[in-house]
N, C-alpha and C. Protein backbone atom coordinates (compact mmCIF):
# COMPACT_ATOMS: atom_id res chain seq x y z
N UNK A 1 -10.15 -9.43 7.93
CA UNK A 1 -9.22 -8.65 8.73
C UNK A 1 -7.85 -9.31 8.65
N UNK A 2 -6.72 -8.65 8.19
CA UNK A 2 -5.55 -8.92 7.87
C UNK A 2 -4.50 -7.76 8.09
N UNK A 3 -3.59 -8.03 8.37
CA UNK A 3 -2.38 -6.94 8.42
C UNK A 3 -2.55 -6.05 9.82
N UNK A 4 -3.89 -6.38 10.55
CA UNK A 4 -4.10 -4.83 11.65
C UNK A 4 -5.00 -4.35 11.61
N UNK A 5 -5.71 -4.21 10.18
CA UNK A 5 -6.34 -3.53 9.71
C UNK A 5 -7.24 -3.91 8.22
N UNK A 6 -8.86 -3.60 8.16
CA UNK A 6 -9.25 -4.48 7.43
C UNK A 6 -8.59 -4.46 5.80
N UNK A 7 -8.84 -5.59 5.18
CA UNK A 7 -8.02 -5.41 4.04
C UNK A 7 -8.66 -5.75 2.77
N UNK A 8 -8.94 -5.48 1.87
CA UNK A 8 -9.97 -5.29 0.80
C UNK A 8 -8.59 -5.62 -0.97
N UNK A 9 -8.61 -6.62 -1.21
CA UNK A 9 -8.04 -6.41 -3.01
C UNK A 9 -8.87 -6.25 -3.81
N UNK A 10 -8.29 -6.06 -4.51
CA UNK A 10 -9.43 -5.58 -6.37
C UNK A 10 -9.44 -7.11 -6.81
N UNK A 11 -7.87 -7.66 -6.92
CA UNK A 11 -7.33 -9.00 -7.73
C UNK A 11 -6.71 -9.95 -6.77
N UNK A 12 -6.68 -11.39 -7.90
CA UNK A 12 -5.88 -12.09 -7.59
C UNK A 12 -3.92 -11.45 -7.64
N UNK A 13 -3.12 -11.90 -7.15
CA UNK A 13 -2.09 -11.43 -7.58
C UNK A 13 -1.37 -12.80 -8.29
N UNK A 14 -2.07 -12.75 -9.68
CA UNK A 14 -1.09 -13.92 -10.92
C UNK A 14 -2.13 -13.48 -11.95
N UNK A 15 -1.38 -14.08 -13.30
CA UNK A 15 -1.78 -13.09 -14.45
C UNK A 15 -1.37 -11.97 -14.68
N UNK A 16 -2.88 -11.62 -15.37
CA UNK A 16 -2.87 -10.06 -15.92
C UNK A 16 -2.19 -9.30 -14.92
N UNK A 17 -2.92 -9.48 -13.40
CA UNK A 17 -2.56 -8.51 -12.19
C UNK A 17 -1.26 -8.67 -12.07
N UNK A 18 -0.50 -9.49 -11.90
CA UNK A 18 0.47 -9.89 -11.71
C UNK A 18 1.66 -8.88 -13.24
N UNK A 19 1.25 -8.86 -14.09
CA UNK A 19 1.52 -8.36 -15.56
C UNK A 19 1.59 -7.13 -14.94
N UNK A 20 0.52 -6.29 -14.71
CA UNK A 20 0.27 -5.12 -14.42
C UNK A 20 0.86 -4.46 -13.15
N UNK A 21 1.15 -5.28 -12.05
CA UNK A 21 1.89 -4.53 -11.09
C UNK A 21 3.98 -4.90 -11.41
N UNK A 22 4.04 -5.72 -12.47
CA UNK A 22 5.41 -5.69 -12.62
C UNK A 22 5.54 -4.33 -13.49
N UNK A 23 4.80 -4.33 -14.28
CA UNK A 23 4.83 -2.91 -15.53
C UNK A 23 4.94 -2.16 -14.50
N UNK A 24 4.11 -1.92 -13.11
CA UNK A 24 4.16 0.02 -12.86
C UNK A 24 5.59 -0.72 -11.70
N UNK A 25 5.60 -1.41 -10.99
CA UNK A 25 6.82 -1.56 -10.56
C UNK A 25 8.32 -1.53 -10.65
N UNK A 26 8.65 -2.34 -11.20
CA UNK A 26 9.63 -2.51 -12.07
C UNK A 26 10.07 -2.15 -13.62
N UNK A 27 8.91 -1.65 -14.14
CA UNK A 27 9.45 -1.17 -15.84
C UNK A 27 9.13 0.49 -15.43
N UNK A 28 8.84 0.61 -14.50
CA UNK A 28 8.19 1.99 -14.45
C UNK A 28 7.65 2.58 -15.79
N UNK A 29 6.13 1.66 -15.84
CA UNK A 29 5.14 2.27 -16.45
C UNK A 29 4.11 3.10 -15.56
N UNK A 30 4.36 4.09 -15.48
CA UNK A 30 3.75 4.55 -14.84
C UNK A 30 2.03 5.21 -15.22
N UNK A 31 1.93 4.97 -16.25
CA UNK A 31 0.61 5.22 -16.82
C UNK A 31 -0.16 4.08 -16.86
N UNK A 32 0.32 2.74 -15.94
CA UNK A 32 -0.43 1.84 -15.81
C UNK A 32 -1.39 1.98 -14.46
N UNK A 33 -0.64 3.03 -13.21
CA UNK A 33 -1.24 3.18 -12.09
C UNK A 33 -2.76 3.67 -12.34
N UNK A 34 -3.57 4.78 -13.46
CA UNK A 34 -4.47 5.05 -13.65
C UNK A 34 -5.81 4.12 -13.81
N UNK A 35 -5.00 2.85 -14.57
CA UNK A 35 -6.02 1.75 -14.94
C UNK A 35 -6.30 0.75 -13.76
N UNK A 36 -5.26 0.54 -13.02
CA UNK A 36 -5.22 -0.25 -11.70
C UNK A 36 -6.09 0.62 -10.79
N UNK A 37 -5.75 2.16 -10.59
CA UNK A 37 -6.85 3.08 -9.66
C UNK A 37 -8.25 2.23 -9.94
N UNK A 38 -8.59 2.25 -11.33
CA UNK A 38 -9.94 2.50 -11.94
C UNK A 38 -10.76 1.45 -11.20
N UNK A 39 -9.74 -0.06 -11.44
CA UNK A 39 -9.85 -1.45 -11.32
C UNK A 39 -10.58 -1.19 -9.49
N UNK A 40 -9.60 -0.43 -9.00
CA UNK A 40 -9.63 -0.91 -7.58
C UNK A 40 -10.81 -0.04 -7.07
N UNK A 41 -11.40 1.45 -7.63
CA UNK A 41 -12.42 1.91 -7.13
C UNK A 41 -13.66 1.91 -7.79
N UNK A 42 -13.82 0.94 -8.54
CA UNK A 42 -14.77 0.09 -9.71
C UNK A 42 -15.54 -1.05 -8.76
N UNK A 43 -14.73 -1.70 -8.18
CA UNK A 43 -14.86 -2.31 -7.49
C UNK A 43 -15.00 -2.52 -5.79
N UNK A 44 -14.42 -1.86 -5.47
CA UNK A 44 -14.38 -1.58 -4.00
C UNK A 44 -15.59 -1.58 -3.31
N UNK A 45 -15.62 -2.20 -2.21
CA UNK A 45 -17.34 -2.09 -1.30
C UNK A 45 -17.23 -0.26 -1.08
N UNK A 46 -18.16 0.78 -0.88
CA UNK A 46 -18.41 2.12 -0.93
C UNK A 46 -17.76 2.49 0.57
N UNK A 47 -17.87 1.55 1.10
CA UNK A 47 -17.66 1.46 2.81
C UNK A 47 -16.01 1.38 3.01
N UNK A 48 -15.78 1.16 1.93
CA UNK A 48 -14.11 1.20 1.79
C UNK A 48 -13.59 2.13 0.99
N UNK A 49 -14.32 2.98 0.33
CA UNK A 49 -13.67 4.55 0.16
C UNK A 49 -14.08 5.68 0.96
N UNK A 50 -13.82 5.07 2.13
CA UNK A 50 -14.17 6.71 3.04
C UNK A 50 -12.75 6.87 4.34
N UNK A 51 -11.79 8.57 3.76
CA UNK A 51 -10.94 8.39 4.80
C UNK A 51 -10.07 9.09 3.72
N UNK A 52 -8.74 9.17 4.46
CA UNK A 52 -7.49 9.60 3.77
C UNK A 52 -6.53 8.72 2.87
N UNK A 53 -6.70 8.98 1.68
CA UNK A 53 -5.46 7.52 0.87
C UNK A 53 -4.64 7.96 2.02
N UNK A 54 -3.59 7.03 1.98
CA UNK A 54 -2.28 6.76 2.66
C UNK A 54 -1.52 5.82 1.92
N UNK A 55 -0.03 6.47 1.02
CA UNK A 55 0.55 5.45 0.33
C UNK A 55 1.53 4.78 1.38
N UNK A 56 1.70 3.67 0.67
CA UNK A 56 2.84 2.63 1.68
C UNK A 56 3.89 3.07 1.48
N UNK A 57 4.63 3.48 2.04
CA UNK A 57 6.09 4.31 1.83
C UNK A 57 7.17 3.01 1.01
N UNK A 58 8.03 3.61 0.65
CA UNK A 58 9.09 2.69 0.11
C UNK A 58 10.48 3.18 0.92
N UNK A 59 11.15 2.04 0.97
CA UNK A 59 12.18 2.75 2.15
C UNK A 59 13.35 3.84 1.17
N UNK A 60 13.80 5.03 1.92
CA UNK A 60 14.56 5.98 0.77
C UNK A 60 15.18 5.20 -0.32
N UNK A 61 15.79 4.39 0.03
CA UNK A 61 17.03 3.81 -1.15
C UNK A 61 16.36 3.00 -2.43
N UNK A 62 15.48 2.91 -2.25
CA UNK A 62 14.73 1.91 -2.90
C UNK A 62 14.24 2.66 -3.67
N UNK A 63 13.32 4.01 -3.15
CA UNK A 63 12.80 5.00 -4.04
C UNK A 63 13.56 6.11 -4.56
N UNK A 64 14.78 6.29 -4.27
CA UNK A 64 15.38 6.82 -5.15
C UNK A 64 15.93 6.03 -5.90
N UNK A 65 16.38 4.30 -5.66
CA UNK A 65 16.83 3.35 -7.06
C UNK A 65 15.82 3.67 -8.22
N UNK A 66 14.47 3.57 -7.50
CA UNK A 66 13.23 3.67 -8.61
C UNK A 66 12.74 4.32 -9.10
N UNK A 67 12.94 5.84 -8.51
CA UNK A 67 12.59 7.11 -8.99
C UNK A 67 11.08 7.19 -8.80
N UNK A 68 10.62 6.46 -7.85
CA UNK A 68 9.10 6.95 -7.65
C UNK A 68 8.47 5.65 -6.75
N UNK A 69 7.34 5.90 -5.94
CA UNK A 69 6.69 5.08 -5.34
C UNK A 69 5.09 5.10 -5.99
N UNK A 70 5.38 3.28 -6.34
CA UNK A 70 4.12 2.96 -6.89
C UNK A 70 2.95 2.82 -6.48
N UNK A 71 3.20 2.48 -4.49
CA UNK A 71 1.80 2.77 -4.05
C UNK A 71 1.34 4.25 -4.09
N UNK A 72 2.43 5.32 -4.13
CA UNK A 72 1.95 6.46 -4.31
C UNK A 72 1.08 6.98 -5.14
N UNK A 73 1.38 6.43 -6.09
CA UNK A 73 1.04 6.43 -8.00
C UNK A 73 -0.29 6.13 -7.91
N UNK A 74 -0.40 4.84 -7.06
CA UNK A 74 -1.68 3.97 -7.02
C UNK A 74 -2.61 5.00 -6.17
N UNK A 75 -2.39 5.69 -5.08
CA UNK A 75 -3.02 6.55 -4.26
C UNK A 75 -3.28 7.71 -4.97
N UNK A 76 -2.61 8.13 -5.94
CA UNK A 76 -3.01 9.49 -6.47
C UNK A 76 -4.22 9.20 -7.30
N UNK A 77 -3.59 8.15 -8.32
CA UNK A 77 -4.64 8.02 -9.24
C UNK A 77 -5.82 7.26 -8.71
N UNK A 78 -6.05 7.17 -7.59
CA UNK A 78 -7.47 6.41 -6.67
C UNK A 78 -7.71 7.95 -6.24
N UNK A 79 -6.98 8.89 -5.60
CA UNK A 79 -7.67 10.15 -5.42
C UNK A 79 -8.20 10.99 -6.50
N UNK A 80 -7.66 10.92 -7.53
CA UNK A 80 -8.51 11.61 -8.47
C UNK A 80 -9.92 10.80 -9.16
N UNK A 81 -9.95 9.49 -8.65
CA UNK A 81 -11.05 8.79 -9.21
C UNK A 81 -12.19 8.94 -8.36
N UNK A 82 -11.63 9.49 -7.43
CA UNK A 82 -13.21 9.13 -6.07
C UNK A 82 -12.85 10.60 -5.55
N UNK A 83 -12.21 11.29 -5.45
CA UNK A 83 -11.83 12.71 -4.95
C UNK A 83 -11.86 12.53 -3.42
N UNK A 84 -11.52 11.85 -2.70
CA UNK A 84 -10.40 11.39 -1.96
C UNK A 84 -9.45 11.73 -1.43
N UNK A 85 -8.72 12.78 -0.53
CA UNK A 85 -7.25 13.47 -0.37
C UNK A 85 -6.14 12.17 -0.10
N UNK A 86 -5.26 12.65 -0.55
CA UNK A 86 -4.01 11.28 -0.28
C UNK A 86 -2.92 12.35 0.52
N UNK A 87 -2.85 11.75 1.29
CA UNK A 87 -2.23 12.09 3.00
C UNK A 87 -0.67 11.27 2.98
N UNK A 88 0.24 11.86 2.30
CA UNK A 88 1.65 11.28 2.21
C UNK A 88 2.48 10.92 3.87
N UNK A 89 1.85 10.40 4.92
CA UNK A 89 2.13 10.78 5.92
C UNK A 89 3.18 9.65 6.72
N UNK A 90 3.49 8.65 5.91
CA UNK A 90 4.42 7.92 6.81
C UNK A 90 5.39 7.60 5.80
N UNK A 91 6.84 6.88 6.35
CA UNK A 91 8.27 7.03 6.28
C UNK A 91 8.91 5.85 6.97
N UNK A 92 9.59 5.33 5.85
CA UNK A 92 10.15 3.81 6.36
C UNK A 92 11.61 4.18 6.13
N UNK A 93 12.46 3.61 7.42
CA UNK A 93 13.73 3.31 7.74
C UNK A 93 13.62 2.08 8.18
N UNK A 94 15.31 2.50 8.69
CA UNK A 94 15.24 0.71 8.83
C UNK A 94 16.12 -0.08 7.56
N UNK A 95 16.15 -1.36 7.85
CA UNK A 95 17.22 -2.13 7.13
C UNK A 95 16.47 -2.13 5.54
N UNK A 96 17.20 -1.98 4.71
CA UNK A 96 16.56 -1.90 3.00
C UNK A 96 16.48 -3.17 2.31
N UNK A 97 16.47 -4.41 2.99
CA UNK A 97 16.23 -5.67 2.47
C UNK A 97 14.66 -5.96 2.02
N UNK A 98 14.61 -6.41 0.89
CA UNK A 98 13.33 -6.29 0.05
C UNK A 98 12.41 -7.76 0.46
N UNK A 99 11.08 -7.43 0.14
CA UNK A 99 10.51 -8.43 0.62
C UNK A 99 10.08 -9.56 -0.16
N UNK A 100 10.66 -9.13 -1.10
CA UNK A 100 10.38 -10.17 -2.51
C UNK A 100 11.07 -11.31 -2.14
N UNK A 101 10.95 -12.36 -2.52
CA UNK A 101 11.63 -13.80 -2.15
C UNK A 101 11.78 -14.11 -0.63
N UNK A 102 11.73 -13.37 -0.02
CA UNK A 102 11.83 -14.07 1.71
C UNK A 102 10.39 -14.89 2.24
N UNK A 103 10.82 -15.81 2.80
CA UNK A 103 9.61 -16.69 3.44
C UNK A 103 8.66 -15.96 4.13
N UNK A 104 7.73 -16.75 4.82
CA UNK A 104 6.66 -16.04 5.59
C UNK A 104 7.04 -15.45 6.59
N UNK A 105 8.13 -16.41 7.49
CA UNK A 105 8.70 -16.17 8.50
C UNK A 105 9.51 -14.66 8.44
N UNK A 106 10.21 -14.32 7.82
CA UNK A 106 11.18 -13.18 7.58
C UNK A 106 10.24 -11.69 6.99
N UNK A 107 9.27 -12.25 6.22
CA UNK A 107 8.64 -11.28 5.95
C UNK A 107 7.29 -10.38 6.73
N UNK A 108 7.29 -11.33 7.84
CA UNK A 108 6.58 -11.03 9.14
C UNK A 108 7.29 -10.04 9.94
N UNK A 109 8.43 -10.38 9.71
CA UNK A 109 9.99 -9.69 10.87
C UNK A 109 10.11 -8.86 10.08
N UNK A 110 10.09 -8.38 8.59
CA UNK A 110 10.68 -7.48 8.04
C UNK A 110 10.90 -5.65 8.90
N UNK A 111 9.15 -5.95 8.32
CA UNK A 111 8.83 -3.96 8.20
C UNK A 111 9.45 -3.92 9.61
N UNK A 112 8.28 -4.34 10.75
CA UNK A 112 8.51 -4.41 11.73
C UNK A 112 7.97 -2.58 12.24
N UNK A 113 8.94 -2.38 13.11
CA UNK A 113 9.18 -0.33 13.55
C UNK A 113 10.13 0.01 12.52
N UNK A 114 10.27 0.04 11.54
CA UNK A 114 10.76 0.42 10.23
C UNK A 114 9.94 1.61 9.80
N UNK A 115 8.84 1.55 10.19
CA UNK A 115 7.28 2.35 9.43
C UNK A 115 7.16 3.92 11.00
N UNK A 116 7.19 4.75 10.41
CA UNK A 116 6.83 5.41 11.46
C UNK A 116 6.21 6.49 10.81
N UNK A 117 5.37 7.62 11.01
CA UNK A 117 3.96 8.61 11.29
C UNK A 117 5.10 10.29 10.72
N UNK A 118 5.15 10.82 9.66
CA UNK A 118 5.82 12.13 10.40
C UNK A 118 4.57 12.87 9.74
N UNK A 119 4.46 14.17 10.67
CA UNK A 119 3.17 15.44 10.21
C UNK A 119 1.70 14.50 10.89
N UNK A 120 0.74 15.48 10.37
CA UNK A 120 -0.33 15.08 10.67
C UNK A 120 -0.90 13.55 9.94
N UNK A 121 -1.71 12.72 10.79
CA UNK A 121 -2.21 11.70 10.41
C UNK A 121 -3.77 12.12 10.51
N UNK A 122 -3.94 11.25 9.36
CA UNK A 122 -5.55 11.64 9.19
C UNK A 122 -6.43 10.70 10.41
N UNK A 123 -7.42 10.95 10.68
CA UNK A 123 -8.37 10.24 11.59
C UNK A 123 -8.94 8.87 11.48
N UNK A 124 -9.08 8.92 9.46
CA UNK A 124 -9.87 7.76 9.12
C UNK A 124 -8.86 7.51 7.43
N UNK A 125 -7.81 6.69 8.02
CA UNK A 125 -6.91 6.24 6.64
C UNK A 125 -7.18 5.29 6.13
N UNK A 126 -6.89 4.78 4.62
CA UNK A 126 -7.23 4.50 3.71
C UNK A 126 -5.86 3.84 3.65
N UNK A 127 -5.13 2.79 3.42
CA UNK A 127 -4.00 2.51 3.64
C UNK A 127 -3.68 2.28 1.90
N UNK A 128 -3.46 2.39 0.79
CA UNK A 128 -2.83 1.88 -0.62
C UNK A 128 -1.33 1.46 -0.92
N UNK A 129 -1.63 0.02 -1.68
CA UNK A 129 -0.57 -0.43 -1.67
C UNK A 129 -0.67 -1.24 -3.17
N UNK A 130 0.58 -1.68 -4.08
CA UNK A 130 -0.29 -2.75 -4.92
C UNK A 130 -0.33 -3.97 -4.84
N UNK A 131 0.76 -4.74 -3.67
CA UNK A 131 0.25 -6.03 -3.43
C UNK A 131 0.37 -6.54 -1.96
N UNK A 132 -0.47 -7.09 -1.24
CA UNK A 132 -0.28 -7.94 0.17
C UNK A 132 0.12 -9.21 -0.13
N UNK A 133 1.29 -9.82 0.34
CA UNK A 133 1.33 -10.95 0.73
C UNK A 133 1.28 -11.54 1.80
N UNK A 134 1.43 -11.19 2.92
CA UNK A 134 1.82 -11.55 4.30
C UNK A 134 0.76 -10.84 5.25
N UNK A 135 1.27 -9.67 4.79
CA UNK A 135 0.59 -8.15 5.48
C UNK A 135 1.42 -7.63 6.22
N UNK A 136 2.62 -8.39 6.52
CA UNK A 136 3.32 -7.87 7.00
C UNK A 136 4.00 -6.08 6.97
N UNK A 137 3.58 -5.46 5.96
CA UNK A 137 4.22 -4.06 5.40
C UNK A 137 2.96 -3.20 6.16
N UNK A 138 1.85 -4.00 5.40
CA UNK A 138 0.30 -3.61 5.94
C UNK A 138 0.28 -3.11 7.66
N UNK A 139 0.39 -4.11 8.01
CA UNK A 139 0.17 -3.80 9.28
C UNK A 139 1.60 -2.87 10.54
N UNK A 140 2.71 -2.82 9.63
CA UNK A 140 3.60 -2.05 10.41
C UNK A 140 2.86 -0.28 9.87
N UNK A 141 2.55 -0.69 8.58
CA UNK A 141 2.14 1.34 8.80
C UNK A 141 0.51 1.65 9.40
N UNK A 142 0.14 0.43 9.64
CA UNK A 142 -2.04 0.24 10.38
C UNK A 142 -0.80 0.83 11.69
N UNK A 143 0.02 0.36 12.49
CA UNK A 143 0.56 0.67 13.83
C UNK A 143 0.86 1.41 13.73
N UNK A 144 1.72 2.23 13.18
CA UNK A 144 2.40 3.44 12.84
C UNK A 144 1.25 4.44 12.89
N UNK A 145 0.36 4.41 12.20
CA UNK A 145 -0.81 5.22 12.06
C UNK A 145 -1.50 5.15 13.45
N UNK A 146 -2.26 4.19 13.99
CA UNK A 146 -2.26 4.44 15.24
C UNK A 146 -1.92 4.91 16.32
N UNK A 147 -0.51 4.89 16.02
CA UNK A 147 0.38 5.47 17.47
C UNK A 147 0.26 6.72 17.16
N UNK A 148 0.09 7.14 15.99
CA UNK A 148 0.05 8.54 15.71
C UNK A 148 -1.12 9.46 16.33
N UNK A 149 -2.07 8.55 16.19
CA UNK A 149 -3.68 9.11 16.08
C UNK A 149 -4.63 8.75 15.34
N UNK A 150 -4.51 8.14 14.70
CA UNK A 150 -5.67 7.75 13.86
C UNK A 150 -6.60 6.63 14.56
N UNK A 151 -7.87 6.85 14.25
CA UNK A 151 -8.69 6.09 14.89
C UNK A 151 -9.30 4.67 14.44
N UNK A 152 -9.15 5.17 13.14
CA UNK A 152 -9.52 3.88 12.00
C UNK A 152 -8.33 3.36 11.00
N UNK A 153 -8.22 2.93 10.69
CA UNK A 153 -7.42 2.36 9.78
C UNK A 153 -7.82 0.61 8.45
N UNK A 154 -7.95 1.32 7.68
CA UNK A 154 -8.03 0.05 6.76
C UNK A 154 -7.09 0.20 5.12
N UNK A 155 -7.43 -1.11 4.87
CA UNK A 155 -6.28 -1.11 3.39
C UNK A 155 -7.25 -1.15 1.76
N UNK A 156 -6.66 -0.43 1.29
CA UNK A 156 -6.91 -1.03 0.20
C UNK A 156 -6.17 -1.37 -1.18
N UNK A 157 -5.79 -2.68 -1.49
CA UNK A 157 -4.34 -3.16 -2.82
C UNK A 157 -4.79 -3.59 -3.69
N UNK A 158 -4.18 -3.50 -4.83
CA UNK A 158 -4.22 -3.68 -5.99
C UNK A 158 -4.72 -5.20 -6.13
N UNK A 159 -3.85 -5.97 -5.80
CA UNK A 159 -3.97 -7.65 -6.04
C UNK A 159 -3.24 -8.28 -4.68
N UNK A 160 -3.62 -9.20 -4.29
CA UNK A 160 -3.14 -10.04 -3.05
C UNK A 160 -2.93 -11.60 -3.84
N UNK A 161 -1.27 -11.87 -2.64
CA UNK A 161 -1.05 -13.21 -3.04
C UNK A 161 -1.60 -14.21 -2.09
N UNK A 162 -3.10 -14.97 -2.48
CA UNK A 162 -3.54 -16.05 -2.01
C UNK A 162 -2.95 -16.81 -1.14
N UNK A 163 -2.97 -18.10 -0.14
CA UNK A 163 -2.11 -18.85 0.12
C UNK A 163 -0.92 -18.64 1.02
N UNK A 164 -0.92 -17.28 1.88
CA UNK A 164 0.07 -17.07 2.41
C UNK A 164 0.04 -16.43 3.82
């Protein structure tokens, strides 16, 4: 139990994984999200695919710098692997400072109420993301989802960074 809400990776996050979430991140390969789906519902306990994907939002500016959200990517292509609905249902504002390079401390403070619920929330979400470090992101949209309605809430990411 991490972030709010329980939290399940496929990977380590260094290496290959590490290889593979810079490609769909940053190079926008986006035909890498299919193989990472595969990775993550290949593996997954069965008890952790039941519920609504839910991608981790990216805050606007960020996803229009990038032209797409990769946990989204990651949620689609996990819904077509397990047939699964992916529930686009939350929305981050808030300050656009990235969480890459900030300490533990700051990245705890980040998301924060940044993360909030719009439309219907599913009952039993599925939270997708491709990496935890902190949990800090994790657990502002596990709250967000709650306040909304949802009764359950858990995660499931690509690769997690150990040690933190």
């Amino acid at each position: 139990m991490a972030a709010g809400a329980a939290v399940w990776a496929a990977l380590e996050y260094e290496g290959p994984a590490r290889a593979l979430v810079g490609g769909l991140k940053f190079r926008g390969a986006l035909g890498l999200a299919d193989p990472m789906a595969a990775l993550m519902a290949a593996a997954a306990p069965p008890e952790r695919l039941g519920g609504a994907l839910v991608p981790v939002p990216l805050h606007p500016a960020r996803r229009r710098k990038r032209g797409f959200n990769q946990a989204e990517q990651l949620a689609v292509a996990l819904g077509r692997r397990t047939g699964l609905e992916v529930v686009d249902c939350l929305v981050r504002g808030g300050s656009n400072l990235r969480q890459v390079g900030r300490d533990r401390a700051a990245r705890l403070a980040g998301p924060g109420r940044s993360v909030r619920a719009c439309g219907l929330v599913p009952a039993r979400a599925v939270l997708v993301d491709d990496v935890m470090t902190t949990g800090a992101t994790l657990a502002a949209c596990a709250a967000a989802l709650r306040a909304a309605g949802s009764e359950e809430v858990s995660a499931l990411v690509f690769a997690r960074t150990l040690g933190r």
